[in-house]
C-alpha atoms as a PDB file:
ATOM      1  CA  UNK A   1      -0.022 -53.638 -67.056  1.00  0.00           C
ATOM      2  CA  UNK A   2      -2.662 -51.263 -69.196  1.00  0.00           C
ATOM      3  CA  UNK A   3      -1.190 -48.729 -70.874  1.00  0.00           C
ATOM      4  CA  UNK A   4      -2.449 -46.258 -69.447  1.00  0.00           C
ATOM      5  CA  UNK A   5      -1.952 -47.345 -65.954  1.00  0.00           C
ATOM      6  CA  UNK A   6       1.707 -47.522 -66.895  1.00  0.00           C
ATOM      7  CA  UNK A   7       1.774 -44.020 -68.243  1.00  0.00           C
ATOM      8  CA  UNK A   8       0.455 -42.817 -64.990  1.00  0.00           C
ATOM      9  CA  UNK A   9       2.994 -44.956 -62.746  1.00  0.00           C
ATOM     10  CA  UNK A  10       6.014 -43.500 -65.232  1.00  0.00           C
ATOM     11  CA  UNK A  11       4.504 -39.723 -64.454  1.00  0.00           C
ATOM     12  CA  UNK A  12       3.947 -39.755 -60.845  1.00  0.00           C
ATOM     13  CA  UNK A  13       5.283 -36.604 -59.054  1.00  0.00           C
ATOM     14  CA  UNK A  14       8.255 -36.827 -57.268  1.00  0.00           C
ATOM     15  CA  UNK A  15       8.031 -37.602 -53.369  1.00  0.00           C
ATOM     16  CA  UNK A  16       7.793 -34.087 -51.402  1.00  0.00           C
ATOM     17  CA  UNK A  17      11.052 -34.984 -49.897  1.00  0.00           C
ATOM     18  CA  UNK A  18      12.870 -34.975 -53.186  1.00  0.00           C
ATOM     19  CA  UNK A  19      10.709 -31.875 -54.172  1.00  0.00           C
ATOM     20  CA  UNK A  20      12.970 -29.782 -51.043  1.00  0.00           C
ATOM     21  CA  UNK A  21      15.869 -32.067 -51.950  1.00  0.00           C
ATOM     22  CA  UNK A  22      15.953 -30.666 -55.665  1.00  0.00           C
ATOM     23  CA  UNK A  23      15.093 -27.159 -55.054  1.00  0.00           C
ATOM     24  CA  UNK A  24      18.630 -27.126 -52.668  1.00  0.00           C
ATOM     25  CA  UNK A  25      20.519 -27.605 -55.836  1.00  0.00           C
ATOM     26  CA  UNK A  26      18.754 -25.231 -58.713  1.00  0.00           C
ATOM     27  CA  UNK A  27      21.428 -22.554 -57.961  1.00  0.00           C
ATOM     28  CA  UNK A  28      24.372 -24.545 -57.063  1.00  0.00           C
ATOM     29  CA  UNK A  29      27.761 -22.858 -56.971  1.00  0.00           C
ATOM     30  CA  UNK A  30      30.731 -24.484 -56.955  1.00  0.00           C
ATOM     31  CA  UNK A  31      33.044 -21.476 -56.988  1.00  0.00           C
ATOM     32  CA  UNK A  32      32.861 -20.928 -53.123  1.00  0.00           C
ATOM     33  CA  UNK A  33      35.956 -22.616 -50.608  1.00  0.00           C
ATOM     34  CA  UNK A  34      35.656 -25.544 -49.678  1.00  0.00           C
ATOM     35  CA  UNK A  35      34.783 -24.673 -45.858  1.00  0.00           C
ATOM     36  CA  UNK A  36      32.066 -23.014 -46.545  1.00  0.00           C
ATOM     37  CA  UNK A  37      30.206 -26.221 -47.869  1.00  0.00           C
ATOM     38  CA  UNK A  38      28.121 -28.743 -45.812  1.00  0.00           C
ATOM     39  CA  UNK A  39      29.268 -32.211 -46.623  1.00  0.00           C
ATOM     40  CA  UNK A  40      27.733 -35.630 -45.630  1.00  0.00           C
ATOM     41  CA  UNK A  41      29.834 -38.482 -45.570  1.00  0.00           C
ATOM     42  CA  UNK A  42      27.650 -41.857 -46.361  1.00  0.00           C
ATOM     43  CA  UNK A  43      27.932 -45.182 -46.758  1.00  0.00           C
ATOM     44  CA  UNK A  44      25.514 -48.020 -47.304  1.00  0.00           C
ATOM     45  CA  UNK A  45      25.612 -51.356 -46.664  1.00  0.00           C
ATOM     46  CA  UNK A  46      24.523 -54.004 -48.806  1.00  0.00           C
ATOM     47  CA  UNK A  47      23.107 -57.858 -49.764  1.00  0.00           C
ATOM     48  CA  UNK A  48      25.405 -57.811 -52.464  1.00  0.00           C
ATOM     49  CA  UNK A  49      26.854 -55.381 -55.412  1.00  0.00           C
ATOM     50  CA  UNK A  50      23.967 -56.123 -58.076  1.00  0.00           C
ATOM     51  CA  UNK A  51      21.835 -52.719 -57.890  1.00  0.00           C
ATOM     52  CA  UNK A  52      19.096 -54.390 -59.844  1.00  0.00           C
ATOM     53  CA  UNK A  53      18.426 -57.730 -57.570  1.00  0.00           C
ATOM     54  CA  UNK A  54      20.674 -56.653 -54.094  1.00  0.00           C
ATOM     55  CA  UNK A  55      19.427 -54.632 -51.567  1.00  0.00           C
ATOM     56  CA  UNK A  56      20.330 -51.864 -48.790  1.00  0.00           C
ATOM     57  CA  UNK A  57      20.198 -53.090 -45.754  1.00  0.00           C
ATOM     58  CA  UNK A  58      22.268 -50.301 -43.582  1.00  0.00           C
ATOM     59  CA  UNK A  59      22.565 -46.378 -44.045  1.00  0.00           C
ATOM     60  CA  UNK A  60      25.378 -44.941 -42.046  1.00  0.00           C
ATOM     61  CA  UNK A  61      25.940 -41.077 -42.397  1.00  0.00           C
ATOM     62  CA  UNK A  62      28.230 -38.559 -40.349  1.00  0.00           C
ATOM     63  CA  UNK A  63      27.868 -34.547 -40.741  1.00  0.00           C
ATOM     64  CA  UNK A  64      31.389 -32.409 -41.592  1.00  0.00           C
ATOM     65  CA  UNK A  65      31.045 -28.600 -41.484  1.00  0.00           C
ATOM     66  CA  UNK A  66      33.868 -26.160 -41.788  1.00  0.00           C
ATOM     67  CA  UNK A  67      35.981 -29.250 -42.640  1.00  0.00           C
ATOM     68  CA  UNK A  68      34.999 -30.530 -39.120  1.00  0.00           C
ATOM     69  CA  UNK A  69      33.757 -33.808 -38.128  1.00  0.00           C
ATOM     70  CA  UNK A  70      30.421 -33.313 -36.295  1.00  0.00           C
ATOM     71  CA  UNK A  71      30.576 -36.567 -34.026  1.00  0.00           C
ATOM     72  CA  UNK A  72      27.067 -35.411 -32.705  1.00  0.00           C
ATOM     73  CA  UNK A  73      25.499 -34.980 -35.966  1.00  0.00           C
ATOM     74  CA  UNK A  74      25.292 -39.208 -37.274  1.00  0.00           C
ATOM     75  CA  UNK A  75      22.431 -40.461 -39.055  1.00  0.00           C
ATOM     76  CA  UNK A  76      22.643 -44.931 -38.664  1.00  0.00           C
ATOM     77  CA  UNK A  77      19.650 -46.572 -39.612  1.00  0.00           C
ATOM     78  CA  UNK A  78      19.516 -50.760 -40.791  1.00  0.00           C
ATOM     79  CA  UNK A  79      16.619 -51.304 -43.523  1.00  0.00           C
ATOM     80  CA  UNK A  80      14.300 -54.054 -43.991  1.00  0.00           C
ATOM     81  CA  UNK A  81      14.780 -55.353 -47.222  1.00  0.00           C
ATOM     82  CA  UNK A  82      12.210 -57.338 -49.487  1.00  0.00           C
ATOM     83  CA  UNK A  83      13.862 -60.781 -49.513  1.00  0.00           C
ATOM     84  CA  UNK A  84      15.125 -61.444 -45.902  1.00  0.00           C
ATOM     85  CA  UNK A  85      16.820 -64.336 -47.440  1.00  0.00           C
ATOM     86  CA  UNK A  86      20.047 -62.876 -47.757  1.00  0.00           C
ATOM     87  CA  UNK A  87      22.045 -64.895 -45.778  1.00  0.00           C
ATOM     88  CA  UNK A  88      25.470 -63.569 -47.405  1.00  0.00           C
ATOM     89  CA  UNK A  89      25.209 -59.900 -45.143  1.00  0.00           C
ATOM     90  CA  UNK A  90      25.016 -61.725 -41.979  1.00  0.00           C
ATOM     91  CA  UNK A  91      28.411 -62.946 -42.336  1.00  0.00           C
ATOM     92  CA  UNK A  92      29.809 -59.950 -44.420  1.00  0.00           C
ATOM     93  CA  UNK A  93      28.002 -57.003 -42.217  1.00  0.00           C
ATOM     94  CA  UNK A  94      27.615 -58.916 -38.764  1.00  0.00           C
ATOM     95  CA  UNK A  95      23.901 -57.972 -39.014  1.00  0.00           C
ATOM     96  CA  UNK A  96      21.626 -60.386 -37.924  1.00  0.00           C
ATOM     97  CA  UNK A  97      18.076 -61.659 -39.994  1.00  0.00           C
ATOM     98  CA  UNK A  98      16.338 -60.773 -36.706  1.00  0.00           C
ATOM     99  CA  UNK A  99      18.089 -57.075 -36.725  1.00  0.00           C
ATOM    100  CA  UNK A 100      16.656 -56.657 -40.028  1.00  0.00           C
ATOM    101  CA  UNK A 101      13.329 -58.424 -40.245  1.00  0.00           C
ATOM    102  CA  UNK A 102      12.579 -55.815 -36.641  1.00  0.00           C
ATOM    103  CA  UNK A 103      14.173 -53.090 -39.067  1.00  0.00           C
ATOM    104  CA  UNK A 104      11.848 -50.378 -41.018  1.00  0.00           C
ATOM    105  CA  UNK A 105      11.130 -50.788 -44.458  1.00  0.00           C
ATOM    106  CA  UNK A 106      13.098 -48.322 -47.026  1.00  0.00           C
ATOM    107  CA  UNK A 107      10.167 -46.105 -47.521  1.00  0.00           C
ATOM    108  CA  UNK A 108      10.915 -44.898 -43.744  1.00  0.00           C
ATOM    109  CA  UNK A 109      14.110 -44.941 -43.983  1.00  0.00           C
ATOM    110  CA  UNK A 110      15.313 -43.104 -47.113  1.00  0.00           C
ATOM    111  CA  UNK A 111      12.696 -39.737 -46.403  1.00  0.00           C
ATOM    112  CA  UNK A 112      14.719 -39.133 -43.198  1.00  0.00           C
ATOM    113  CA  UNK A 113      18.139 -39.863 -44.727  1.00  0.00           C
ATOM    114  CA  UNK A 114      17.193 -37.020 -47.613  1.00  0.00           C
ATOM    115  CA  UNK A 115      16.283 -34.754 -44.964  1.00  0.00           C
ATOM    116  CA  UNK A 116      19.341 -35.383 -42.960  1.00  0.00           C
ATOM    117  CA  UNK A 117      21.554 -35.162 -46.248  1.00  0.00           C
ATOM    118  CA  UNK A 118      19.549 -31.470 -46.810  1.00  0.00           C
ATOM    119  CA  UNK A 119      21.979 -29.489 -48.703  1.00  0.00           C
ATOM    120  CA  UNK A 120      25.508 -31.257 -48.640  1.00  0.00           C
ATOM    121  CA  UNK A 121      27.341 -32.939 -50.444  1.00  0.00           C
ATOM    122  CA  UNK A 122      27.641 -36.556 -50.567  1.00  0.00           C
ATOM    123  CA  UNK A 123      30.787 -37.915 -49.575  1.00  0.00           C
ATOM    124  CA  UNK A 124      31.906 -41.388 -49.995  1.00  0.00           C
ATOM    125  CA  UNK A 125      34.334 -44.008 -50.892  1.00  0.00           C
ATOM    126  CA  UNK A 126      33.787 -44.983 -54.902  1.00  0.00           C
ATOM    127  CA  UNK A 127      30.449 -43.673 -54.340  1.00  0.00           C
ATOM    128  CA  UNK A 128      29.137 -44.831 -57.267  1.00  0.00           C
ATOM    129  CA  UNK A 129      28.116 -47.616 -55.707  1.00  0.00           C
ATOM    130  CA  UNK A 130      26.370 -46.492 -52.760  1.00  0.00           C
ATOM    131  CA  UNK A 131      24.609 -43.806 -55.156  1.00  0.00           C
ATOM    132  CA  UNK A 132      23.145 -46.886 -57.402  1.00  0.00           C
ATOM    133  CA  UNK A 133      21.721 -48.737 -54.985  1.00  0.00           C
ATOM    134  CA  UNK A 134      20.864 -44.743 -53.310  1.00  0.00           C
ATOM    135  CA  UNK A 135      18.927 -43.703 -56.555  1.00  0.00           C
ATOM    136  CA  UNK A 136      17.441 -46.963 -57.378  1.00  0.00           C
ATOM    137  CA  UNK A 137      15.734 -47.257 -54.004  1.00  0.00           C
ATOM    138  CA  UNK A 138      14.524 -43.390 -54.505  1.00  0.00           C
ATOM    139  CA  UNK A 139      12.999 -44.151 -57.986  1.00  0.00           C
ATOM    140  CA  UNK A 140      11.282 -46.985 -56.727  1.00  0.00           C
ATOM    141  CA  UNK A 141      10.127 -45.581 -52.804  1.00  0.00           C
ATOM    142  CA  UNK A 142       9.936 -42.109 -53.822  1.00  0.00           C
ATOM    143  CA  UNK A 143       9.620 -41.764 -57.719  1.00  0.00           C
ATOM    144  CA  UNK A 144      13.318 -39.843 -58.135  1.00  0.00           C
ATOM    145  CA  UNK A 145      16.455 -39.353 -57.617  1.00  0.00           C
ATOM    146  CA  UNK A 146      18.722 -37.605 -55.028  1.00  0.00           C
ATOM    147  CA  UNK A 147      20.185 -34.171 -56.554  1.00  0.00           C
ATOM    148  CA  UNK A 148      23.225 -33.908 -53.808  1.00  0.00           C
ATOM    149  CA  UNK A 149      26.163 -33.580 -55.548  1.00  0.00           C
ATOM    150  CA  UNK A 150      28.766 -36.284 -55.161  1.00  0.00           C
ATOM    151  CA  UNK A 151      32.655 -36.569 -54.028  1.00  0.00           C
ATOM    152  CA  UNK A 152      34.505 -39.594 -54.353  1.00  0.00           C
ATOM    153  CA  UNK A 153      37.572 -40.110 -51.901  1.00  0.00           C
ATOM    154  CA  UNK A 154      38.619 -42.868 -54.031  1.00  0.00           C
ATOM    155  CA  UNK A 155      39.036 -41.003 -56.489  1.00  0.00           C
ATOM    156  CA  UNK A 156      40.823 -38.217 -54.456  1.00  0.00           C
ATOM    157  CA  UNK A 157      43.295 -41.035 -53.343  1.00  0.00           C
ATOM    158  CA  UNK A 158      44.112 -41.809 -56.329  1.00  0.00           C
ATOM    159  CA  UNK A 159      45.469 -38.633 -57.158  1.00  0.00           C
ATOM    160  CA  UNK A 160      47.308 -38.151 -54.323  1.00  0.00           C
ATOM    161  CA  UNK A 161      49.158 -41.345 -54.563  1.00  0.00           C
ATOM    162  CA  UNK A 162      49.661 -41.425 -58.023  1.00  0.00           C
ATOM    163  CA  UNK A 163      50.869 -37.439 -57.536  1.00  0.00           C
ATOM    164  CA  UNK A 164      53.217 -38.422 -54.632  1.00  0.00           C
ATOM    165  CA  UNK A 165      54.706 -41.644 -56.343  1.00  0.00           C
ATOM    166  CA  UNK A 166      55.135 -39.599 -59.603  1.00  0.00           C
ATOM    167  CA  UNK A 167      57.037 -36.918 -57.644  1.00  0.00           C
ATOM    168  CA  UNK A 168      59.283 -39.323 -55.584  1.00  0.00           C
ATOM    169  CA  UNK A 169      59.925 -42.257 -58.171  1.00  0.00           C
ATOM    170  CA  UNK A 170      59.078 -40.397 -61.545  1.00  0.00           C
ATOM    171  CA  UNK A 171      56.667 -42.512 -62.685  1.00  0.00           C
ATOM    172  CA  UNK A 172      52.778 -43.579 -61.351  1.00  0.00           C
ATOM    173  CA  UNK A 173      52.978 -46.904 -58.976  1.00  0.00           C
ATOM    174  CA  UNK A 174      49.294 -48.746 -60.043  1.00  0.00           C
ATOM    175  CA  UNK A 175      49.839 -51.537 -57.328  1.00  0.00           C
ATOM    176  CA  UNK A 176      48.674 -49.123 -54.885  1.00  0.00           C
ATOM    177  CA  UNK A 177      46.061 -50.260 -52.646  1.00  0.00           C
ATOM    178  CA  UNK A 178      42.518 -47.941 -52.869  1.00  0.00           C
ATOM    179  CA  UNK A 179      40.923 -49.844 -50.429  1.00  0.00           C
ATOM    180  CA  UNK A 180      39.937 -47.665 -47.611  1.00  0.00           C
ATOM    181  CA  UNK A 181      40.913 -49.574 -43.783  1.00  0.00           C
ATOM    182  CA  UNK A 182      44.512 -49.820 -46.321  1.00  0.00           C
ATOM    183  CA  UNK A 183      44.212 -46.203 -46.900  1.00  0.00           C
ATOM    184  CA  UNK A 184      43.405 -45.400 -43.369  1.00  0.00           C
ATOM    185  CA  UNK A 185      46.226 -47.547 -42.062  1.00  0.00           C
ATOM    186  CA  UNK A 186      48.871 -46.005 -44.590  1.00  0.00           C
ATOM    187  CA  UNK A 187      47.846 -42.868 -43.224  1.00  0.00           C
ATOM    188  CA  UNK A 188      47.768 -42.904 -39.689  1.00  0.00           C
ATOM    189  CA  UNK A 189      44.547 -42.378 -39.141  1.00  0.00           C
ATOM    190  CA  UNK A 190      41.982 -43.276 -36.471  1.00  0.00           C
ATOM    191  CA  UNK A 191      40.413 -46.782 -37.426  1.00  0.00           C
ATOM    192  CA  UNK A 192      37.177 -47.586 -37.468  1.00  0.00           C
ATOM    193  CA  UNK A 193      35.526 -51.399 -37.582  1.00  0.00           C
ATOM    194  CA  UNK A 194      34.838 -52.154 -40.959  1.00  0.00           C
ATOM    195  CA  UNK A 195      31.494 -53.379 -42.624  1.00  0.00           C
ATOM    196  CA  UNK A 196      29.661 -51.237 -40.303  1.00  0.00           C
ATOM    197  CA  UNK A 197      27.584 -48.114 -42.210  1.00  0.00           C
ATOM    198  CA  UNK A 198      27.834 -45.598 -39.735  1.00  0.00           C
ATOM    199  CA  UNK A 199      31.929 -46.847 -38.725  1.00  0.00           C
ATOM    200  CA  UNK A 200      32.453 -46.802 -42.234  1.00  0.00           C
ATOM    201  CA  UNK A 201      31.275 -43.583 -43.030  1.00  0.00           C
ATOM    202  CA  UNK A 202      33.144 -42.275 -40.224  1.00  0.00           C
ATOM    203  CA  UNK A 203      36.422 -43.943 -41.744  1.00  0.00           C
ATOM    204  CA  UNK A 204      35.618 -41.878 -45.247  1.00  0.00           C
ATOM    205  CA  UNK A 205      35.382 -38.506 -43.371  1.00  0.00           C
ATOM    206  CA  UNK A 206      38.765 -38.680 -41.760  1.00  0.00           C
ATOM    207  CA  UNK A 207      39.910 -39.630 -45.111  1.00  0.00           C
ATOM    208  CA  UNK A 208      38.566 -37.234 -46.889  1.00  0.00           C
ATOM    209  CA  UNK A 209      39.621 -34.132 -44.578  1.00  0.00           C
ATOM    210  CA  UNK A 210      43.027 -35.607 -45.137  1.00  0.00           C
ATOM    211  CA  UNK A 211      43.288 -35.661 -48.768  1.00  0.00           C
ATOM    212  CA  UNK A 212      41.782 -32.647 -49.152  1.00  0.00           C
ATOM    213  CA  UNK A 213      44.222 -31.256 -46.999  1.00  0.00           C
ATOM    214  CA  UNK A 214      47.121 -32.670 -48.815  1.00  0.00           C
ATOM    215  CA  UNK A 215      45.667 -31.876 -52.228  1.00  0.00           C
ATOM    216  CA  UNK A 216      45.665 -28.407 -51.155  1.00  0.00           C
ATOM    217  CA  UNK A 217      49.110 -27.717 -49.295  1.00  0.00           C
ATOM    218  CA  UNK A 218      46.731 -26.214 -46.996  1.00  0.00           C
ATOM    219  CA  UNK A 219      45.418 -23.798 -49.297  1.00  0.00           C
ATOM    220  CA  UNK A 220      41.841 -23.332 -49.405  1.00  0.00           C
ATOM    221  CA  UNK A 221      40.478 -24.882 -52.745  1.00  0.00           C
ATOM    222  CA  UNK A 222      37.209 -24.416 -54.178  1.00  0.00           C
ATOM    223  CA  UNK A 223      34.649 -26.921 -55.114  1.00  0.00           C
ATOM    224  CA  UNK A 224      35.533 -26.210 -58.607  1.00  0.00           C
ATOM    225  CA  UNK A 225      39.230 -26.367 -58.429  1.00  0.00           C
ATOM    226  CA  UNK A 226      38.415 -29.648 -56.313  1.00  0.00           C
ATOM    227  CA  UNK A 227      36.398 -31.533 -58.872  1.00  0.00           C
ATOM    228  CA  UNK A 228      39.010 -30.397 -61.526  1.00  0.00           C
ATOM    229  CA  UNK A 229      42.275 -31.392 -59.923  1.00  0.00           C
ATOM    230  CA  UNK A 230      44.387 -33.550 -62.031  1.00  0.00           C
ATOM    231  CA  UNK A 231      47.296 -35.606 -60.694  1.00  0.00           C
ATOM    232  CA  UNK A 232      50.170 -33.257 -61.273  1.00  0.00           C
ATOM    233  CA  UNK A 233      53.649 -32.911 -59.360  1.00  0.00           C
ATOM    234  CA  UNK A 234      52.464 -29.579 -58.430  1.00  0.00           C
ATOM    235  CA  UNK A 235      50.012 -30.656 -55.857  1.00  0.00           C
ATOM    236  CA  UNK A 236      52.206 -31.778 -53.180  1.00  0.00           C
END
């Protein structure tokens, strides 16, 4: 590529959807409860776990305000991806090439799923992931990133367990099981089918109103206090 062509691919502004997305967060505060925050629980689904060559092919979201599941507010949308060779998700995700190749491309897909995120958080479980393959698709369709910020319930299950165990054994059990349909099962809560976005994402929420419950003996915590909890005895 010329050089300067390059220099004016690497300074293209960012799409207007990211523009609204980013001016949501330029006074964030995380000091208020946590009930007064919008949160949307996501998950993606994918070719594979290789951000750089895999590809979205699913984007399954579900609303939660005043730590309330909005059943009515869902966002579930499958994406056409590049190489429709990818013969792996069919039998992982149950989605079929046909499904896909009749999909929409990620440039139609990711503008509404910004403006459906608007300004919650993102929840998810070890979200990392689905915010890789999230911000790698935005830099490429879109020419940025997302600016939501991010809650992992993997992470939150971890200190629960490892809180819990500590208080009833005296020491941190690491064979636990983080994977969420275990989680959801240990916990009694409503199952979901797995390897489905929007099922998926519906699976986090329940966890994630859970832990935060239990984190919190039911006290309201702040976003702050939230992202700063440690696993101590205390928290039970």
């Amino acid at each position: 590529m010329i050089p300067f062509l390059k220099s004016i691919k690497l300074f293209r502004k960012p799409h207007p959807v990211l523009e609204r997305n980013r001016q949501l967060f330029v006074d964030f505060n995380q000091s208020r409860p946590l009930p007064e925050y919008n949160f949307v629980v996501c998950d993606t689904e994918l070719t594979g776990l290789n951000w750089r060559r895999d590809e979205i092919i699913s984007i399954g979201a579900v609303r939660v305000v005043d730590l309330q599941i909005e059943l009515a507010a869902t966002f579930h949308q499958y994406v056409r991806p590049r190489n429709l060779n990818h013969n792996q998700a069919t039998f992982i995700h149950r989605i079929t090439p046909e499904q896909l190749r009749e999909a929409p491309p990620l440039e139609e897909v990711l503008p509404e799923f910004v403006d459906f995120c608007g300004d919650s958080l993102l929840v998810g479980h070890f979200v990392g992931i689905d915010m890789d393959f999230l911000n790698n698709a935005a830099r490429k369709v879109l020419n940025g990133t997302l600016s939501n910020p991010c809650i992992d319930t993997m992470r939150l299950a971890r200190l629960y367990k490892e809180a819990r165990s500590a208080s009833d054994y005296g020491h941190c059990d690491q064979s636990n099981s983080y994977n969420l349909d275990d989680l959801s099962q240990e916990f009694g809560l409503p199952r979901f089918k797995p390897h489905d976005a929007l099922e998926d994402a519906l699976q986090t929420a329940y966890l994630f109103l859970f832990l935060v419950k239990k984190l919190g003996r039911g006290e309201v915590l702040t976003l702050r206090q939230l992202y700063q909890l440690k696993p101590l005895w205390h928290l039970l």
